[in-house]
Protein backbone atom coordinates (compact mmCIF):
# COMPACT_ATOMS: atom_id res chain seq x y z
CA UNK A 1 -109.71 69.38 -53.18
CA UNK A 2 -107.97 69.08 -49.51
CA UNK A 3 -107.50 64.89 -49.82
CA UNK A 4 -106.29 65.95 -53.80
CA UNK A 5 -103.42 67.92 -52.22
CA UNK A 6 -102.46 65.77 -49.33
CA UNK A 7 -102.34 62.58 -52.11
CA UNK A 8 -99.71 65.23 -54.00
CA UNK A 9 -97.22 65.69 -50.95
CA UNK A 10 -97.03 62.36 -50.00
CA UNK A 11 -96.00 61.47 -53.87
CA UNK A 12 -93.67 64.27 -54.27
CA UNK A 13 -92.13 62.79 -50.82
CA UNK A 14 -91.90 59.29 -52.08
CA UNK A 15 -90.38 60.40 -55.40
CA UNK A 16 -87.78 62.34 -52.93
CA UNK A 17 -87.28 59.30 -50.91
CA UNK A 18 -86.17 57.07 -53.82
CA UNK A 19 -83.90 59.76 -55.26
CA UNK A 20 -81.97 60.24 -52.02
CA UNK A 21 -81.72 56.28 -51.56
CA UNK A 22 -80.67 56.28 -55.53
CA UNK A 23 -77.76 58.34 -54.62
CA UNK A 24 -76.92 56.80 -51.42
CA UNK A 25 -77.12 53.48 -52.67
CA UNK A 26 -74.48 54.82 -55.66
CA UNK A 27 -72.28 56.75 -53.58
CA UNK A 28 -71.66 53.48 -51.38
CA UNK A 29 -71.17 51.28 -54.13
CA UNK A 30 -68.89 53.64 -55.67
CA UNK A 31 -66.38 53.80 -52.55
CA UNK A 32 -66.25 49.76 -52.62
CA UNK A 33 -67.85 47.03 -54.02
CA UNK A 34 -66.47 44.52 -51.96
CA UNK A 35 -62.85 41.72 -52.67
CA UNK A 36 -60.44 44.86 -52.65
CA UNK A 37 -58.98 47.03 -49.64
CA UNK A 38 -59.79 50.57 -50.36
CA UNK A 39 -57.15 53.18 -50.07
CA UNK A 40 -56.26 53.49 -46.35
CA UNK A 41 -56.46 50.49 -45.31
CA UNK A 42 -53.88 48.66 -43.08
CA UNK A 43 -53.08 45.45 -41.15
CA UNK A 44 -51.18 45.85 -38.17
CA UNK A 45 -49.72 48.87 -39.94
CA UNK A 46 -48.64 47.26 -42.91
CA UNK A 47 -50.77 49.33 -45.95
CA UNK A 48 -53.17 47.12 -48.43
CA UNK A 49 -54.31 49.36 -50.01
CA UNK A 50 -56.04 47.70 -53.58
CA UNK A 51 -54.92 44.41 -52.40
CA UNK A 52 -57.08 41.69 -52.48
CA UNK A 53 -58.15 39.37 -49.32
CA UNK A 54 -55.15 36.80 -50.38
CA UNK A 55 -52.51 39.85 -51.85
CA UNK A 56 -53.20 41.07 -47.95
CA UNK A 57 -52.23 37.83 -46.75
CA UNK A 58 -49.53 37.35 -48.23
CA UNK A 59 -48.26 41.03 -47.38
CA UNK A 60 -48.75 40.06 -43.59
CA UNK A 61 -46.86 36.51 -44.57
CA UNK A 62 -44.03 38.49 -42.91
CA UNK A 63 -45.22 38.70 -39.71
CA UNK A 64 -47.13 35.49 -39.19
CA UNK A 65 -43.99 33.42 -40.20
CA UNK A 66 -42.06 35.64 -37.59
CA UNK A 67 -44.38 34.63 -34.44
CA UNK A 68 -42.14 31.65 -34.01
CA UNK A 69 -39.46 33.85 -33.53
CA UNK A 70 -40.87 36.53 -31.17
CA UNK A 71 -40.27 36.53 -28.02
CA UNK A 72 -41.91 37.11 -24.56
CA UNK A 73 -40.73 38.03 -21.56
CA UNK A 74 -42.15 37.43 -18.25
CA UNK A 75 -41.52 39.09 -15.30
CA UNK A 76 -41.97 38.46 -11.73
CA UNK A 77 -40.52 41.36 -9.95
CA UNK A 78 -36.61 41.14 -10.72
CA UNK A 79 -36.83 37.57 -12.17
CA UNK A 80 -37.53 37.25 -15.18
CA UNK A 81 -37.68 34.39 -17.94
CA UNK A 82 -38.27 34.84 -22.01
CA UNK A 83 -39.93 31.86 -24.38
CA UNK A 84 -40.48 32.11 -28.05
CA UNK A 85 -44.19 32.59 -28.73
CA UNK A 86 -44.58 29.02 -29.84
CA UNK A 87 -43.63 27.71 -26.53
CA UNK A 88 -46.46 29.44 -25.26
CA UNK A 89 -48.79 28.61 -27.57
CA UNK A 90 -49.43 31.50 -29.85
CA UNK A 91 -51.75 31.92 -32.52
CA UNK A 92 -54.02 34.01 -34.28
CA UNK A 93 -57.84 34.59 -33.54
CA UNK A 94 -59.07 36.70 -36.01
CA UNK A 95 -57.95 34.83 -39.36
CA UNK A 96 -61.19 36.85 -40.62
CA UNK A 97 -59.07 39.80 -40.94
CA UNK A 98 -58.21 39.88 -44.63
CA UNK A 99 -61.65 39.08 -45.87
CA UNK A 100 -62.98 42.23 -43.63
CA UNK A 101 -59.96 44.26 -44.69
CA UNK A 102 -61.00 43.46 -48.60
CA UNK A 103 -64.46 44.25 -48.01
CA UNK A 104 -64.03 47.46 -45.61
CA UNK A 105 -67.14 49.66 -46.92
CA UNK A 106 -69.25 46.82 -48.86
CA UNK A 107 -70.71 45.33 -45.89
CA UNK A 108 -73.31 46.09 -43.61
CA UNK A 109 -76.90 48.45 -43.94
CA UNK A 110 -76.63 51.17 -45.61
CA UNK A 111 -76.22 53.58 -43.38
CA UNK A 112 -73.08 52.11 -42.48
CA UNK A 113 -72.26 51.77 -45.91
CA UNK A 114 -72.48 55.20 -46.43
CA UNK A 115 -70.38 56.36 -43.25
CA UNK A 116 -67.57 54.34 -44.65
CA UNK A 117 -67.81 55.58 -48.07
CA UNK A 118 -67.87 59.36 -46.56
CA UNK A 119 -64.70 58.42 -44.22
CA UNK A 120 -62.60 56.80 -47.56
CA UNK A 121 -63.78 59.87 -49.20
CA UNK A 122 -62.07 62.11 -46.43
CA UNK A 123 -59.33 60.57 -46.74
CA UNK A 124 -59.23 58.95 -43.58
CA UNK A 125 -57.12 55.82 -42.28
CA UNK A 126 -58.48 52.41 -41.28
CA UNK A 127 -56.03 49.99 -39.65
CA UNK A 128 -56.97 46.53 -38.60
CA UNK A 129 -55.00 44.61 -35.86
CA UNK A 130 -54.01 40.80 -36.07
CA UNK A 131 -55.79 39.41 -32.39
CA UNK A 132 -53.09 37.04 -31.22
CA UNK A 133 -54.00 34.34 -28.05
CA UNK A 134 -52.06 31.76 -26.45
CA UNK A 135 -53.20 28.12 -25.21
CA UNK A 136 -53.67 28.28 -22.06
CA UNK A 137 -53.01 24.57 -20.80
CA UNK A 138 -49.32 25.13 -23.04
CA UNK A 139 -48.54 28.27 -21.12
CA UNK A 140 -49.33 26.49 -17.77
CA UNK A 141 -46.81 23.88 -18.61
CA UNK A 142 -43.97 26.39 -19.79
CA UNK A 143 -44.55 28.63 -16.09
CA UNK A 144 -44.83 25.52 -13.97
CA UNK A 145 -41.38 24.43 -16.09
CA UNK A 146 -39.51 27.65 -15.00
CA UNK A 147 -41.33 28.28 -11.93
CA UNK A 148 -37.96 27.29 -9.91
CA UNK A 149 -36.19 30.97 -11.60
CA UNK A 150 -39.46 33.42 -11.89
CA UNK A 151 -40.47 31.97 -8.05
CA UNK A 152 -37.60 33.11 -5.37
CA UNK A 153 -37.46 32.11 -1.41
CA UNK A 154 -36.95 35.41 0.74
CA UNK A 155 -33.06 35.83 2.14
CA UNK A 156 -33.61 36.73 6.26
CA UNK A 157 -31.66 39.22 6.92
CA UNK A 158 -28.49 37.73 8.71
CA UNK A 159 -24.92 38.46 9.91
CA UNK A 160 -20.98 38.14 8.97
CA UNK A 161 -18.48 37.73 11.16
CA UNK A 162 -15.66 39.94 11.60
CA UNK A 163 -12.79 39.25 13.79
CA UNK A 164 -14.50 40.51 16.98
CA UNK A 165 -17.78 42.25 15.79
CA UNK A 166 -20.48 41.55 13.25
CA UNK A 167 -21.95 43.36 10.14
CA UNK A 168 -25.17 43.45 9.33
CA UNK A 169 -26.01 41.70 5.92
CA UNK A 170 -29.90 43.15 4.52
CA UNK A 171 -32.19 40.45 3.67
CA UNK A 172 -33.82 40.16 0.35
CA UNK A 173 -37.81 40.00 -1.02
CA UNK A 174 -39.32 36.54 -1.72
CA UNK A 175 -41.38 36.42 -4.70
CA UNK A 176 -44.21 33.21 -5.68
CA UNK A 177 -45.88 33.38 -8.51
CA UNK A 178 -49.41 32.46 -8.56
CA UNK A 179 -49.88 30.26 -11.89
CA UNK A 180 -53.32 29.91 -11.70
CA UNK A 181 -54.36 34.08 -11.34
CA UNK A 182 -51.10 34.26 -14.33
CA UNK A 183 -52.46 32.21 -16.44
CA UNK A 184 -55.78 34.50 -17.64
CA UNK A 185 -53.93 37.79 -16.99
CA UNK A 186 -50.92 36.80 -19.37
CA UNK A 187 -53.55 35.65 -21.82
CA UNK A 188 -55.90 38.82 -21.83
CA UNK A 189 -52.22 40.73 -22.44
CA UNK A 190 -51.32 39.16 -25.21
CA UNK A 191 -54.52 39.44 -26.92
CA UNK A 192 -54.92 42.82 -26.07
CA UNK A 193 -51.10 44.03 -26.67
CA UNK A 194 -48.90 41.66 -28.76
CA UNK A 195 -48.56 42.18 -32.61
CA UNK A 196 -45.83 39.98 -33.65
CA UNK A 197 -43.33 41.70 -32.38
CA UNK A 198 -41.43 40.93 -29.09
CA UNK A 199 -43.29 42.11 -25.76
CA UNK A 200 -42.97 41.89 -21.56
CA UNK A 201 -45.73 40.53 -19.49
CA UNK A 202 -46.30 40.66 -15.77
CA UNK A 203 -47.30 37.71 -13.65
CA UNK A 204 -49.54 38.23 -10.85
CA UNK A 205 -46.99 37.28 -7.73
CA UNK A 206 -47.19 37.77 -4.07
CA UNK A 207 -44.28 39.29 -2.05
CA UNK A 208 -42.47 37.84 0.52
CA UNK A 209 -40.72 40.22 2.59
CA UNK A 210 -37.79 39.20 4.90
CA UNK A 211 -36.76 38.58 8.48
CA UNK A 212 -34.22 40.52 10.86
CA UNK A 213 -33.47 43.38 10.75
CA UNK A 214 -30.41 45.45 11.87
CA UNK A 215 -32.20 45.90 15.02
CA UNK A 216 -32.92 42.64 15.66
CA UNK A 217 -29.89 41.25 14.88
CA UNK A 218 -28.40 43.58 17.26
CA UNK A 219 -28.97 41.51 20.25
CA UNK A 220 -26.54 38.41 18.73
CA UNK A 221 -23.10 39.66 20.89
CA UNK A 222 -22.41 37.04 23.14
CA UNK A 223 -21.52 33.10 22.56
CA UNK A 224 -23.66 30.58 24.06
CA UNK A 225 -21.40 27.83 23.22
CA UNK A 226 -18.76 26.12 21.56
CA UNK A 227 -17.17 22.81 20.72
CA UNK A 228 -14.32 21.53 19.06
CA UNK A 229 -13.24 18.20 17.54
CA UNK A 230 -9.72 17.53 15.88
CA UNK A 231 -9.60 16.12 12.05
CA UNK A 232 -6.03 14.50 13.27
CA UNK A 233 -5.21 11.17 10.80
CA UNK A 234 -7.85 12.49 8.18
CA UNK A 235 -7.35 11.95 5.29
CA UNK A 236 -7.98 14.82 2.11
CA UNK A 237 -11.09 13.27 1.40
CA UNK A 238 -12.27 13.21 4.67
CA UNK A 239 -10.93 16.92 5.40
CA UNK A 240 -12.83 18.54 2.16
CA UNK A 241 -16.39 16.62 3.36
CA UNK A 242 -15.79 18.29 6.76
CA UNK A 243 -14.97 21.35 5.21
CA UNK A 244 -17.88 21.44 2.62
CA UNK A 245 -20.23 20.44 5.15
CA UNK A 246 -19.11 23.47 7.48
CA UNK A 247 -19.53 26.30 4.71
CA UNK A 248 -23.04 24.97 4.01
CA UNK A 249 -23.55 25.55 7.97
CA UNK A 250 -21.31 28.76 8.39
CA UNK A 251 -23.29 31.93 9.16
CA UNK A 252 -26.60 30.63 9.07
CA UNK A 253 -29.34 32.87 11.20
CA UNK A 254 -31.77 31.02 13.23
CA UNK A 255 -35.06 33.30 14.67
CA UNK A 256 -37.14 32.29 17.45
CA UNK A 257 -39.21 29.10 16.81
CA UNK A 258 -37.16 27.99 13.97
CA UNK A 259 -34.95 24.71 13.62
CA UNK A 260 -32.73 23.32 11.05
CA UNK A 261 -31.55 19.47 9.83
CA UNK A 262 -27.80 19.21 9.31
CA UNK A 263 -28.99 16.35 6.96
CA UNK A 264 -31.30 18.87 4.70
CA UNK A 265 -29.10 21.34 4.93
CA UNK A 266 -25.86 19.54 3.85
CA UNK A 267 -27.20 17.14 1.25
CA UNK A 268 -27.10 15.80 -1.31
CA UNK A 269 -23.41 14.11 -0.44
CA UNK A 270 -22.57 13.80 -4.22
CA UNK A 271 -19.27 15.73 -5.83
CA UNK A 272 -21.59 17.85 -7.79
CA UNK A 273 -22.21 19.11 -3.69
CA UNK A 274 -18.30 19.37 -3.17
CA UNK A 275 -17.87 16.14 -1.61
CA UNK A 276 -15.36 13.73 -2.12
CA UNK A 277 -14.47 9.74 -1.11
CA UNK A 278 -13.56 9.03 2.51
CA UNK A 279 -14.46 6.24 4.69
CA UNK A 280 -18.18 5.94 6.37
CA UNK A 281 -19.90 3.58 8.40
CA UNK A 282 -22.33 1.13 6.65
CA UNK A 283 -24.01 -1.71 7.91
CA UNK A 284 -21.08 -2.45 10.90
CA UNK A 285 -18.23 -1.77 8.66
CA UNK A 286 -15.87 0.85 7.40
CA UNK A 287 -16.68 1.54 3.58
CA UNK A 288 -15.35 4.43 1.24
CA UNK A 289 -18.31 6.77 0.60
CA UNK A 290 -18.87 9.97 -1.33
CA UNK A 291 -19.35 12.26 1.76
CA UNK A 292 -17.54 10.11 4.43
CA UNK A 293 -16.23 12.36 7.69
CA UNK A 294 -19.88 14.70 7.32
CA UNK A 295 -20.89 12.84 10.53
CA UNK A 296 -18.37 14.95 12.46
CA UNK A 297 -19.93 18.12 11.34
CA UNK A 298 -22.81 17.08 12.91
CA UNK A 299 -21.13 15.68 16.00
CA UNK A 300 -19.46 18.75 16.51
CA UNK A 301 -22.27 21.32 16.48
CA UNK A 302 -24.53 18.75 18.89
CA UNK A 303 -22.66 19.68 21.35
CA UNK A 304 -22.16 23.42 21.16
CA UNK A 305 -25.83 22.84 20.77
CA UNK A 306 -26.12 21.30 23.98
CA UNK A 307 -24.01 23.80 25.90
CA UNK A 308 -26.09 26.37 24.30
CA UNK A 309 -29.17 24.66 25.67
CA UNK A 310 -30.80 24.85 22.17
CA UNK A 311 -33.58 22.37 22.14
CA UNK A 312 -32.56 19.03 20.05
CA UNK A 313 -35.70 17.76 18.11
CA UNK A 314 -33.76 14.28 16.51
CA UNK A 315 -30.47 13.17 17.11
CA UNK A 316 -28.87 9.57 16.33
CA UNK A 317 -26.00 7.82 17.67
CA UNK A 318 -23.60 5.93 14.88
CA UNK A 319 -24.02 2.20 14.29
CA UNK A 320 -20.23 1.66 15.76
CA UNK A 321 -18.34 4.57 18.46
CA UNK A 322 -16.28 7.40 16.65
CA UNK A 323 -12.81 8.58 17.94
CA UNK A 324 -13.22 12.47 18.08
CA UNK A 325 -15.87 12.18 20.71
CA UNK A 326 -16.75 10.19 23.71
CA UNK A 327 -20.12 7.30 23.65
CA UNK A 328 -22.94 9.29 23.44
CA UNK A 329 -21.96 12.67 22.07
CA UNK A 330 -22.32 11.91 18.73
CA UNK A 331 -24.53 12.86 16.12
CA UNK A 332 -24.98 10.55 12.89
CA UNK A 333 -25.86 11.65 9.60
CA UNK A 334 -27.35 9.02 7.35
CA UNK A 335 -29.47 10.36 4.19
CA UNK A 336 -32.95 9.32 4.56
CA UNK A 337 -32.19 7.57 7.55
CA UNK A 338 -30.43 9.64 10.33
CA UNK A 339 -30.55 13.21 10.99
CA UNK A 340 -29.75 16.01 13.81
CA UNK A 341 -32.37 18.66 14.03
CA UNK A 342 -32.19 21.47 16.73
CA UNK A 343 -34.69 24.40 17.42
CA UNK A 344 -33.90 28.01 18.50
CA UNK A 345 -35.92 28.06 22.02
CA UNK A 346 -34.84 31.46 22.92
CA UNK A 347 -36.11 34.68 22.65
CA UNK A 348 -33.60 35.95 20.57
CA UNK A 349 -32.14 34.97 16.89
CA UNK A 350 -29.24 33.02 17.00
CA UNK A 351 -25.84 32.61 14.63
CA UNK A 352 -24.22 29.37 13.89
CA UNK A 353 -20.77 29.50 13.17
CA UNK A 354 -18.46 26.47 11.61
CA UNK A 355 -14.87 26.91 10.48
CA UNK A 356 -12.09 24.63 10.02
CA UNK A 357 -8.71 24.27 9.75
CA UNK A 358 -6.56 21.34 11.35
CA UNK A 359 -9.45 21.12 13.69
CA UNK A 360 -13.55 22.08 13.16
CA UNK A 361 -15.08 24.20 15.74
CA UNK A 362 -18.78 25.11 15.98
CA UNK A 363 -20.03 28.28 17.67
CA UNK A 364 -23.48 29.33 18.43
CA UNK A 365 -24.20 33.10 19.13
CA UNK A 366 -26.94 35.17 20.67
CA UNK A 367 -27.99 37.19 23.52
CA UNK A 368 -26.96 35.53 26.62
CA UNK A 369 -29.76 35.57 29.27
CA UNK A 370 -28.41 32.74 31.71
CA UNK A 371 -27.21 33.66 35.11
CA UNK A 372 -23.14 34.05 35.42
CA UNK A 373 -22.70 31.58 38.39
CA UNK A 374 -24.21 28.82 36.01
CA UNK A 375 -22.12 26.46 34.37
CA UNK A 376 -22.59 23.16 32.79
CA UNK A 377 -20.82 19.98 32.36
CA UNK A 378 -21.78 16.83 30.13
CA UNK A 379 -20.27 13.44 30.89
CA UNK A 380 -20.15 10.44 29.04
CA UNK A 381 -21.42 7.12 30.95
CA UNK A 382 -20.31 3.53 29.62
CA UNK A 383 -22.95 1.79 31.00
CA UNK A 384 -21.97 -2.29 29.10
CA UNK A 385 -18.86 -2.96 26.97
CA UNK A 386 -18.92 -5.72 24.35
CA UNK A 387 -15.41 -6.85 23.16
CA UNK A 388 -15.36 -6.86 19.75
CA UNK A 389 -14.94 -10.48 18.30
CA UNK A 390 -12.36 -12.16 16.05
CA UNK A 391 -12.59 -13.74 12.92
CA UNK A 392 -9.83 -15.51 10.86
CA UNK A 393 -8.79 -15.70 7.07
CA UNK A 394 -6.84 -19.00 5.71
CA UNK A 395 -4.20 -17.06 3.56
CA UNK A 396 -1.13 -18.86 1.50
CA UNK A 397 1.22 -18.42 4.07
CA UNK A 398 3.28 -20.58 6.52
CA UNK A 399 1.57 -21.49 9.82
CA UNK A 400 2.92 -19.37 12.41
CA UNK A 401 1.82 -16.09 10.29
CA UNK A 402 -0.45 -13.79 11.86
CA UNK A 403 -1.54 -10.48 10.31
CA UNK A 404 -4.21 -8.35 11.76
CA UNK A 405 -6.23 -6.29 9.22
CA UNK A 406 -8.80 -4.34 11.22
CA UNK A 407 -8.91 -3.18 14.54
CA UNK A 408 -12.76 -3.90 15.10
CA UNK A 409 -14.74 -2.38 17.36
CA UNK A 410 -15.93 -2.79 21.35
CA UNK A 411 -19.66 -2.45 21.48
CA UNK A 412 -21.22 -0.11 23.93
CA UNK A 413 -24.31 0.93 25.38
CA UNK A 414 -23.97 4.55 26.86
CA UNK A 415 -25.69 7.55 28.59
CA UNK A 416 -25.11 11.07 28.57
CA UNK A 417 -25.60 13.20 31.47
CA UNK A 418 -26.42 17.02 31.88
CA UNK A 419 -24.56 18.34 34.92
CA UNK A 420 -25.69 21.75 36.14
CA UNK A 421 -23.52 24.27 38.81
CA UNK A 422 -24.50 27.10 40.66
CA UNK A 423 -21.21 28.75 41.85
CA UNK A 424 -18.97 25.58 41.69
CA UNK A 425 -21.53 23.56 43.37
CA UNK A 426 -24.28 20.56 41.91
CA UNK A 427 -27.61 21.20 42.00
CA UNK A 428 -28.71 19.30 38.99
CA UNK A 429 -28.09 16.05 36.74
CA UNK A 430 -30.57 15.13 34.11
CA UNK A 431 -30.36 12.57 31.07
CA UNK A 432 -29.69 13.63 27.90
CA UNK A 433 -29.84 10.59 25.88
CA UNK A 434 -28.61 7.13 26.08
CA UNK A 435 -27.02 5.43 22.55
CA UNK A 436 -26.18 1.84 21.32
CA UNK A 437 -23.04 1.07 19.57
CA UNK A 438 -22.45 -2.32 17.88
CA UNK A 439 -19.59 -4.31 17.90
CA UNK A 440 -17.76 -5.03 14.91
CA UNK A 441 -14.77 -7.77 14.50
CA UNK A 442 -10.82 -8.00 14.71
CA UNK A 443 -10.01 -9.59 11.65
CA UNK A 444 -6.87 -11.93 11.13
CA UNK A 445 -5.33 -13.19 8.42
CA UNK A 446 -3.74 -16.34 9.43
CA UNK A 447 -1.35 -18.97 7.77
CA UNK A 448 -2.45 -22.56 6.75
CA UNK A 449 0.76 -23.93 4.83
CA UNK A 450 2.10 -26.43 7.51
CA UNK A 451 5.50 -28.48 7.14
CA UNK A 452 3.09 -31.87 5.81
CA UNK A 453 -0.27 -32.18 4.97
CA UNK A 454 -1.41 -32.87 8.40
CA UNK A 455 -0.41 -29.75 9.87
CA UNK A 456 -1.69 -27.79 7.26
CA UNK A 457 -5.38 -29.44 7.17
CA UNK A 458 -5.12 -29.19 10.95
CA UNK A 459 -4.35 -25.29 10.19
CA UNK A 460 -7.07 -25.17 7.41
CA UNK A 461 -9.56 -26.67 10.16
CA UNK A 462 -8.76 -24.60 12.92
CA UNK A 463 -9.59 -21.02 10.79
CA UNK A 464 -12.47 -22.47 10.08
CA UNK A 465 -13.54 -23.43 13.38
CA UNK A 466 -13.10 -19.48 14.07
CA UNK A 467 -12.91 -20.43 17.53
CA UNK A 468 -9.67 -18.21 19.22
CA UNK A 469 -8.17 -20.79 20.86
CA UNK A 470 -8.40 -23.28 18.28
CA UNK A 471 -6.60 -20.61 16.33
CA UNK A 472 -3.76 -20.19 18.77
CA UNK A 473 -3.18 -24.09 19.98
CA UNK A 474 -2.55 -25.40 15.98
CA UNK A 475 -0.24 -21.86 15.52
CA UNK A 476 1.57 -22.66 18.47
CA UNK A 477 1.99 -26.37 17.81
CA UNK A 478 2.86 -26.12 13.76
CA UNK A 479 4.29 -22.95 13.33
CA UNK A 480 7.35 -22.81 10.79
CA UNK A 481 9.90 -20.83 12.14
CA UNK A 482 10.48 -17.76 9.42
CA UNK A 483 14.70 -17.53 9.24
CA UNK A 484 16.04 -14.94 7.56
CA UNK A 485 18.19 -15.71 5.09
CA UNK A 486 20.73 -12.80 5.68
CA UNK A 487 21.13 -13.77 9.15
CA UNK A 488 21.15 -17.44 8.32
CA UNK A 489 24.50 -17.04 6.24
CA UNK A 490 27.52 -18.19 7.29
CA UNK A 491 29.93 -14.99 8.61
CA UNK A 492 33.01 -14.34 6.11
């Protein structure tokens, strides 16, 4: 009777087991049977309700033609650059979306089935999001590209000049953007925030922060030094070089341990740099050049340089001697080729100061620490001369016509000397540096057309001899006395 009983239950159970299931089942399959969004369903907010997987794309067509067209911007602290979405790569990951939308409630055990069917039921919303990514090798190449404006150098703090005082000018942060750390963090943004419409990202930077402050700029009061050269028989080419060239220098701050090149710092000598045609050396000779005169610059602050005991790290002579300054005080600029570099030694920051007007004058400030009684002196030693030679043109003129057409140059070789006083009176004398200049020729333009053809193939010979006093024996012996014809005519 007992195992009669027990057989009963577990059939009444089994009958219950299959009803329940029945209904499940029916209930599920009631709320969707799959290729249609039920009602409540979105995409990125846009409602499909009873749309079918491809009616859902197309509904979304709005916003996947747009991605072209949306823009992101990235920041990296103030700076900040924007690039449509294709320049970055963008595209979407989870082109699944519409089937899952259309089948939202079909899929999946039947448990799960059922919880869907309830929430539908309810009444409640379902909204699927479009999973955008970018490529990363495509974004690398876009940051790396505008890595110049999103990356910034910190601005030391520094100081202006005013009449007899200075003002304090606040530095500014430095920011660098790490491209390799950006690269995954912009990517995990996007796919985590963007939906098609136009978003910021961050970049992962580090911060730079800047040098001097007020306080430590404090100490520049006194000048160390100053030189001055005159731009007399410049021409306005030459003047605007020298004048560029000084604004790129003026009011530049220079901290313990650090040194500068002129060359660096005043390049590139193009007119896109604010320079202009004047004449340069090159290879011996005088030639017009785009930046011709900038060797003064440099000339000029070498020497407040060197009264301001600065240390000098490279420093050239010119190829030929310059007229501002004496053999050996000079300091040639040559892109690529010749540069000045000097070092702040002391303890304290230091200004550099270059103005012009009808002469250029460089000034170095700081804190003077040098005793009172101490002065200094530099002198300029010509240690060989080497007269500069002659050469001689034919031209189609009589013989007995001489016409000089460049000056040339005496070579040189020359020594600079470091004089030191203590209260009037020599106690030191050290080398500086010791410089080569070349010679470069007189050149003559001399006439050849003699009274016969004897004289003037004894002309033509003698030019091309180039031997001086060749030269002068046939224009002594063949010249063709030049008359005027106004004084020639007979008085009335």
């Amino acid at each position: 009777m007992k195992k009669n009983m027990k057989g009963i239950v577990l059939g009444a159970l089994a009958l219950v087991t299959v009803a329940v299931a029945s209904v499940f089942s029916f209930n599920v399959y009631a709320a969707n049977s799959g290729g249609v969004c039920p009602e409540g369903v979105s995409i990125n907010g846009v409602d499909v309700s009873g749309m079918t997987e491809e009616e859902a794309r197309t509904a979304l067509s709005g916003v996947m033609s747009g991605l072209s067209d949306s823009e992101i911007t990235f920041n990296a602290g103030d700076n900040t650059v924007t690039a449509k979405a294709s320049e970055v790569g963008l595209s979407l990951v989870n082109h699944d979306v519409f089937k899952l939308a259309a089948n939202y409630g079909s899929t999946g055990n039947l448990l799960e089935r059922y919880r869907v069917s309830k929430a539908i039921a309810n009444g409640e919303k379902k909204d699927f999001s479009l999973v955008f990514t970018c490529d990363e090798d495509t974004l690398r190449t876009f940051l790396e590209a505008n890595n110049n404006v999103l990356s910034t150098e910190e601005k030391d703090g520094t100081l202006k000049h005013d009449g007899d005082g200075f003002s304090f000018v606040a530095g500014t942060q430095g920011v660098a953007v790490d491209i390799d750390a950006s690269v995954p963090e912009v990517k995990s943004q996007i796919e985590s925030e963007f939906n098609g419409e136009n978003m910021s990202v961050s970049l992962v930077t580090t911060i730079t922060e800047p040098r001097g402050t007020a306080e430590q700029l404090s100490a520049i009061q006194d000048m160390l030094g100053t030189f001055t050269t005159s731009l007399a028989g410049s021409d306005s080419g030459r003047k605007q070089n020298v004048a560029n060239g000084a604004s790129l220098l003026n009011g530049i701050v220079l901290y313990p341990g650090d040194e500068i090149s002129l060359g660096d710092t005043m390049a590139p000598y193009t007119a896109e740099n604010g320079y202009a045609l004047a004449g340069a050396y090159e290879n011996g000779q005088t030639v017009q050049s785009i930046g011709g005169g900038i060797c003064q610059v440099s000339t000029t602050v070498y020497n407040a340089v060197l009264l301001s005991e600065l240390a000098v790290e490279e420093r050239s002579a010119h190829s030929m001697t310059v007229g501002y300054v004496k053999p050996s005080m000079d300091a040639a600029l040559a892109e690529g080729v010749k540069d000045f570099i000097f070092k702040n030694n002391q303890e304290y920051p230091i200004l550099l100061e270059v103005t012009v007007d009808d002469d250029i004058t460089a000034t170095i400030y700081g804190k003077e620490t040098r005793d009172p009684n101490r002065t200094l002196e530099f002198e300029s030693v010509v240690t060989s001369e080497t007269p500069a030679p002659k050469t001689y043109n034919a031209v189609m003129q009589p013989i007995g016509y001489v016409q000089q057409t460049s000056k040339g140059h005496t070579g040189y070789t020359a020594e600079l000397w470091k004089i030191v006083k203590e209260n009037g009176v020599e106690v030191s004398r050290t080398q500086v540096n010791s410089s080569k200049y070349k010679p470069s020729p007189a050149s003559f333009d001399i006439g050849v057309i003699g009274a016969d053809d004897a004289a003037t193939q004894a002309a033509v010979a003698a030019v091309t001899s180039q031997d001086e006093a060749t030269v002068n024996a046939v224009v002594g012996a063949y010249a063709i006395p030049i008359v005027d014809p106004a004084a020639a005519a007979p008085a009335q």
